[in-house]
C-alpha atoms as a PDB file:
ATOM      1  CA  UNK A   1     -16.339 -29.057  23.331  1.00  0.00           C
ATOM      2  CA  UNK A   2     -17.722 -27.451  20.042  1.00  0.00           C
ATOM      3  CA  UNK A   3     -20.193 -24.772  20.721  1.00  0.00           C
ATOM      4  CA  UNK A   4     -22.473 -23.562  18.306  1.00  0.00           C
ATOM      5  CA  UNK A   5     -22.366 -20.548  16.217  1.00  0.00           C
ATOM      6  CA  UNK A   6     -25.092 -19.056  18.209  1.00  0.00           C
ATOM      7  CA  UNK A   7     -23.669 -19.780  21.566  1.00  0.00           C
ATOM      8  CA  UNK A   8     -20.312 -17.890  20.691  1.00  0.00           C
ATOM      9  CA  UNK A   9     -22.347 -14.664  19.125  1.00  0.00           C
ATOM     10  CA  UNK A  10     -23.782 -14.876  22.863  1.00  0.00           C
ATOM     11  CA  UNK A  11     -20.634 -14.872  24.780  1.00  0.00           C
ATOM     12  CA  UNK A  12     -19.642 -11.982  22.089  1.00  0.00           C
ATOM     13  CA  UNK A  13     -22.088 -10.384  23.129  1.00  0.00           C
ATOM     14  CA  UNK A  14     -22.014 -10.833  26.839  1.00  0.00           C
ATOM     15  CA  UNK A  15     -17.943  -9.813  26.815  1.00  0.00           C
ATOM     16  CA  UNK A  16     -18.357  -7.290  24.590  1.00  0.00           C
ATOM     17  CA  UNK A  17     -15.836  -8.150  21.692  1.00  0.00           C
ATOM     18  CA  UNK A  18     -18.806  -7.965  18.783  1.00  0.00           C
ATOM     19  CA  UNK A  19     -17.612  -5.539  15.995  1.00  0.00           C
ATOM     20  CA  UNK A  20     -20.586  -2.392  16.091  1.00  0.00           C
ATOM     21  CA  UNK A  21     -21.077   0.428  13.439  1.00  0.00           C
ATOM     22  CA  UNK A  22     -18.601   2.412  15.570  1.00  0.00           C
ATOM     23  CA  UNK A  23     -16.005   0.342  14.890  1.00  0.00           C
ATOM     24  CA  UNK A  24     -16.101   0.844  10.973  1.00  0.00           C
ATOM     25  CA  UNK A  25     -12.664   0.855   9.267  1.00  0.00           C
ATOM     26  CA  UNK A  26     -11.613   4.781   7.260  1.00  0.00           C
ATOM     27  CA  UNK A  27      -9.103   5.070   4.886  1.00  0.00           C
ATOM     28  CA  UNK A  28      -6.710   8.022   3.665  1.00  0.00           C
ATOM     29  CA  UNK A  29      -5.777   7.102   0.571  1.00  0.00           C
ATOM     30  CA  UNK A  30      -3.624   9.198  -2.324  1.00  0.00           C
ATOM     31  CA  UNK A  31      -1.500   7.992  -5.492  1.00  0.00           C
ATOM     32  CA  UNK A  32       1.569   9.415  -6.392  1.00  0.00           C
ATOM     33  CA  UNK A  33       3.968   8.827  -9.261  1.00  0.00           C
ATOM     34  CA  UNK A  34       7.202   9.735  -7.265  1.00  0.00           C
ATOM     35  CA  UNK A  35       9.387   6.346  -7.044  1.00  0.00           C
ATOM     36  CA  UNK A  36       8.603   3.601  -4.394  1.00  0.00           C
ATOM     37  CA  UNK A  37      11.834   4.399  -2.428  1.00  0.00           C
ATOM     38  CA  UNK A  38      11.516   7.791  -2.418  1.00  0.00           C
ATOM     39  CA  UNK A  39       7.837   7.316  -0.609  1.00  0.00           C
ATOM     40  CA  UNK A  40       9.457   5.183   1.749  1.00  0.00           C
ATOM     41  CA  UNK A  41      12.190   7.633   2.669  1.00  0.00           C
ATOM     42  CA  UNK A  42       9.584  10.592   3.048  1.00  0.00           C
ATOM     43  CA  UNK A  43       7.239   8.048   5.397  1.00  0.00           C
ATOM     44  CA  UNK A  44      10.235   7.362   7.780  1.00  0.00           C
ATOM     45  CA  UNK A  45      10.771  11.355   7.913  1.00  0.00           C
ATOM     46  CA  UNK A  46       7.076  11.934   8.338  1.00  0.00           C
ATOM     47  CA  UNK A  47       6.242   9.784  10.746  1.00  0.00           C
ATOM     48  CA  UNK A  48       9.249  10.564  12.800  1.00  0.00           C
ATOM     49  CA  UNK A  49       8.913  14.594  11.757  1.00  0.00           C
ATOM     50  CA  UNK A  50       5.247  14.131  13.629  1.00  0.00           C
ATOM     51  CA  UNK A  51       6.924  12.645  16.967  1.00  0.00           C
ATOM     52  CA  UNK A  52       5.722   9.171  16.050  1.00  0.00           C
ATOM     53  CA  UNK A  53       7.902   5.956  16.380  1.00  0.00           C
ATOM     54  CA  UNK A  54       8.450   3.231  13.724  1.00  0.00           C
ATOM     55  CA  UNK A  55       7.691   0.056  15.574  1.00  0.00           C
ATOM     56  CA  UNK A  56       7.426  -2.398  12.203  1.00  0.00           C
ATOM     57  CA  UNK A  57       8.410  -2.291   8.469  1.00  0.00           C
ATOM     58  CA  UNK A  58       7.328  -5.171   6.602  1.00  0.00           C
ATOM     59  CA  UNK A  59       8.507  -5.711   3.193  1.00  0.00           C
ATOM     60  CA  UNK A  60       5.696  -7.945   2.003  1.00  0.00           C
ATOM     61  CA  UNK A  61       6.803  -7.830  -1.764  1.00  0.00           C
ATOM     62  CA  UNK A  62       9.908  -8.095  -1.406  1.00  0.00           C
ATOM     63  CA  UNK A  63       9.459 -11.332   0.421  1.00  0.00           C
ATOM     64  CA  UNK A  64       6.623 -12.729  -2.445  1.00  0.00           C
ATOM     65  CA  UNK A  65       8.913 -12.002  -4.720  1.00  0.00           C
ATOM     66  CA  UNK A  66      12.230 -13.919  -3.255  1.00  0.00           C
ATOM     67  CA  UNK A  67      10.453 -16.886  -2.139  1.00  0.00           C
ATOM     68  CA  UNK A  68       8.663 -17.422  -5.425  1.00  0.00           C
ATOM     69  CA  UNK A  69      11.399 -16.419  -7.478  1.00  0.00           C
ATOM     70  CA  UNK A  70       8.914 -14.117  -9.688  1.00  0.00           C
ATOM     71  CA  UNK A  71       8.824 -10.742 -10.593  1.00  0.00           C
ATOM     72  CA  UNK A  72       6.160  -9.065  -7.837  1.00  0.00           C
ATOM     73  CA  UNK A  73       4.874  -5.145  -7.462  1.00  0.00           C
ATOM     74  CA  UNK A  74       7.136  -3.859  -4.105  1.00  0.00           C
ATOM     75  CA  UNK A  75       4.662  -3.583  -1.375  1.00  0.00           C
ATOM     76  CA  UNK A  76       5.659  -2.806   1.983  1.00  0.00           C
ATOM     77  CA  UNK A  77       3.495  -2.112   5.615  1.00  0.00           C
ATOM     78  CA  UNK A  78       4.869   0.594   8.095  1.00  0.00           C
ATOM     79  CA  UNK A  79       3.651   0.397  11.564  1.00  0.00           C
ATOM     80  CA  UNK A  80       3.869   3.654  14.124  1.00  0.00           C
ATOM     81  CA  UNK A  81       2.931   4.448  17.294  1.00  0.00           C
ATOM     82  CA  UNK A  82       3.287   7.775  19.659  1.00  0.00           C
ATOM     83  CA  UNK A  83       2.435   6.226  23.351  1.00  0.00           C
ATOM     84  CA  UNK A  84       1.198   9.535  24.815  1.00  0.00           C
ATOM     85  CA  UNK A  85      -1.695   9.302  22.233  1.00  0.00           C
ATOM     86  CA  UNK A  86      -1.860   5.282  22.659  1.00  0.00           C
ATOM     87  CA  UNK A  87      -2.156   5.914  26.555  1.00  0.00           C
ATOM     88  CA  UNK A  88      -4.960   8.708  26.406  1.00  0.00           C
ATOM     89  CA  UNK A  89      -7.218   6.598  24.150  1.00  0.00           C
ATOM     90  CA  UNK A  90      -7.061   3.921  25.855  1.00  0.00           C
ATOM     91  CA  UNK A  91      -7.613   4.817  29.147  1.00  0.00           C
ATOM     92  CA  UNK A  92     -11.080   6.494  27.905  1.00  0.00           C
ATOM     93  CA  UNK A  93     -11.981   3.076  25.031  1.00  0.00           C
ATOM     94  CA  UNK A  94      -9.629  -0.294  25.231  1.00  0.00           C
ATOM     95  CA  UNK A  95     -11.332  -1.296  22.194  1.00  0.00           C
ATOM     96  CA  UNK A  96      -8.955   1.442  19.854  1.00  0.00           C
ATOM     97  CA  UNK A  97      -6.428  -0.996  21.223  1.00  0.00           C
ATOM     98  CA  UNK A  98      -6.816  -3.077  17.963  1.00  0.00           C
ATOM     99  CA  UNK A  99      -6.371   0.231  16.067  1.00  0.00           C
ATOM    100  CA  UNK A 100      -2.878   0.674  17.083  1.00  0.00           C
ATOM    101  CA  UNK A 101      -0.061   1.152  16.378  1.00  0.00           C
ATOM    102  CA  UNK A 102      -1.240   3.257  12.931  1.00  0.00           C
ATOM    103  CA  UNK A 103      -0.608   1.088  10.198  1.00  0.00           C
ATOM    104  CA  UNK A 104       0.558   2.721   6.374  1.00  0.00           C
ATOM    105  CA  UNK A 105       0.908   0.798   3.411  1.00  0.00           C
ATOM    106  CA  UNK A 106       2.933   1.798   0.185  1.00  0.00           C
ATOM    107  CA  UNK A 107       2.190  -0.495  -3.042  1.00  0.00           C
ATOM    108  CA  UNK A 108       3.026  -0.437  -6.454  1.00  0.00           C
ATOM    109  CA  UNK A 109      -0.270  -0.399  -8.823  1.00  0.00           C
ATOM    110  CA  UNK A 110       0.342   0.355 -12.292  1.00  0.00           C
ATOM    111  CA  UNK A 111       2.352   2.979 -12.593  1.00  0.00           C
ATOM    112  CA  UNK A 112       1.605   4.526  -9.464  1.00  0.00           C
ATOM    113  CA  UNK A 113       2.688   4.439  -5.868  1.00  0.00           C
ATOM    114  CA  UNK A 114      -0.395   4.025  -3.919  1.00  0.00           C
ATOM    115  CA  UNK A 115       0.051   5.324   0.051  1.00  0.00           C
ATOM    116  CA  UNK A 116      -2.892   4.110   2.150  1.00  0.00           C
ATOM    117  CA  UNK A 117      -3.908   4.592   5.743  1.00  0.00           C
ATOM    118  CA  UNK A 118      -6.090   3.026   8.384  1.00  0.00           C
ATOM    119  CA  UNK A 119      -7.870   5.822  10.237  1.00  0.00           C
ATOM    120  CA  UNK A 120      -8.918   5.731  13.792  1.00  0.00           C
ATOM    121  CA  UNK A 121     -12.988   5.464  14.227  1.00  0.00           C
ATOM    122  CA  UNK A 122     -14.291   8.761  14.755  1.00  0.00           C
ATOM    123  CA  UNK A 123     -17.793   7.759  15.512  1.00  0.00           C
ATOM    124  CA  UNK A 124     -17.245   6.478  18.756  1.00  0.00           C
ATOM    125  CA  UNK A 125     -19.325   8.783  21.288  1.00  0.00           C
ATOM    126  CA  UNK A 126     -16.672   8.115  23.641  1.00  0.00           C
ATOM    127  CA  UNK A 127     -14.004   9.438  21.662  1.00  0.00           C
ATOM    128  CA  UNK A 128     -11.556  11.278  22.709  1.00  0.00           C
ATOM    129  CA  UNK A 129      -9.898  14.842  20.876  1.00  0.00           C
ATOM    130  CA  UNK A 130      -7.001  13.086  20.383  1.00  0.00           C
ATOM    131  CA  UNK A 131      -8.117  10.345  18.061  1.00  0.00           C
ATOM    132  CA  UNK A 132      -8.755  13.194  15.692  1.00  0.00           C
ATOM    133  CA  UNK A 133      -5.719  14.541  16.034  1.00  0.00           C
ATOM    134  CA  UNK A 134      -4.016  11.473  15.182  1.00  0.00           C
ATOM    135  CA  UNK A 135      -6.126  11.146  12.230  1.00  0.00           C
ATOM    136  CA  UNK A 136      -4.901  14.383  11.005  1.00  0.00           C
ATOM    137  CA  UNK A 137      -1.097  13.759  11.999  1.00  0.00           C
ATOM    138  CA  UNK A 138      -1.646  10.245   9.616  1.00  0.00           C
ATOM    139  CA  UNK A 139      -3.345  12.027   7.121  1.00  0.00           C
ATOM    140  CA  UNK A 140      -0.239  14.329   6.833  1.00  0.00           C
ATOM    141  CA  UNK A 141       1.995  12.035   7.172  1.00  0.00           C
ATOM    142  CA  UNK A 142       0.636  10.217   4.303  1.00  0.00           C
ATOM    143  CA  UNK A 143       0.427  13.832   2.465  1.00  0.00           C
ATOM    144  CA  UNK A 144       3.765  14.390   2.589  1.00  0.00           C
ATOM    145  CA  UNK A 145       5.440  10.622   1.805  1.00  0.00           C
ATOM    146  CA  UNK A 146       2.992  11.342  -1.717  1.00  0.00           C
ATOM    147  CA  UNK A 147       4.174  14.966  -2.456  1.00  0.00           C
END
């Protein structure tokens, strides 16, 4: 059974999932010119430093670049989580549960290593102290992997 594009905004809608203005995506970004695996290094002390665990590395790059057999800028995705955090936001919002675990990526643009992070929404009224603590833990994790 097909259903209509207005029947599924309805059932969106009536189960909640519909993306809102408190569920806009921020990003800490900063550029650095130290070398790509030097960034990485410092991210897997950070994030570890700041009682986080690495949960996923993804070396997106790398992979373009093997299975095309081309020359590719080294891009990679770190994923982190801390579950006392996790658990306190989402007993008080399940909807930060596509938020997690905090996701950092490290690219090569130009001649720059670009270190980029999702932020948790802060905008939520039910949020909680802790997602801006997080932010700021990210935020200085990403700090430090630049520096």
């Amino acid at each position: 059974m097909l259903l209509s594009l207005k029947s599924v905004m309805v059932l969106a809608l009536l189960s909640g999932t519909m993306v809102s203005a408190q569920d806009t995506i921020n990003r800490f970004t900063v550029s650095t010119a130290k070398p790509f695996e030097d960034v990485v290094e410092d991210l897997r002390f950070a994030i570890a430093a700041h009682n986080f665990r690495l949960t996923g590395y993804n070396r997106i790059g790398e992979v373009i670049a093997k299975r095309e057999g081309i020359a590719f800028p080294r891009a990679s995705v770190f994923e982190f989580c801390n579950l006392e955090y996790g658990q306190k936001i989402l007993e008080r919002n399940p909807r930060y549960l596509l938020h997690m675990p905090c996701r950092v990526a490290v690219y090569e643009q130009g001649e720059s290593i670009i270190v980029d992070a999702f932020l948790l929404p802060e905008n939520d009224p039910q949020k909680h102290r802790s997602i801006t603590e997080i932010n700021q833990i990210i935020k200085a994790i990403v700090r430090y992997a630049a520096e």
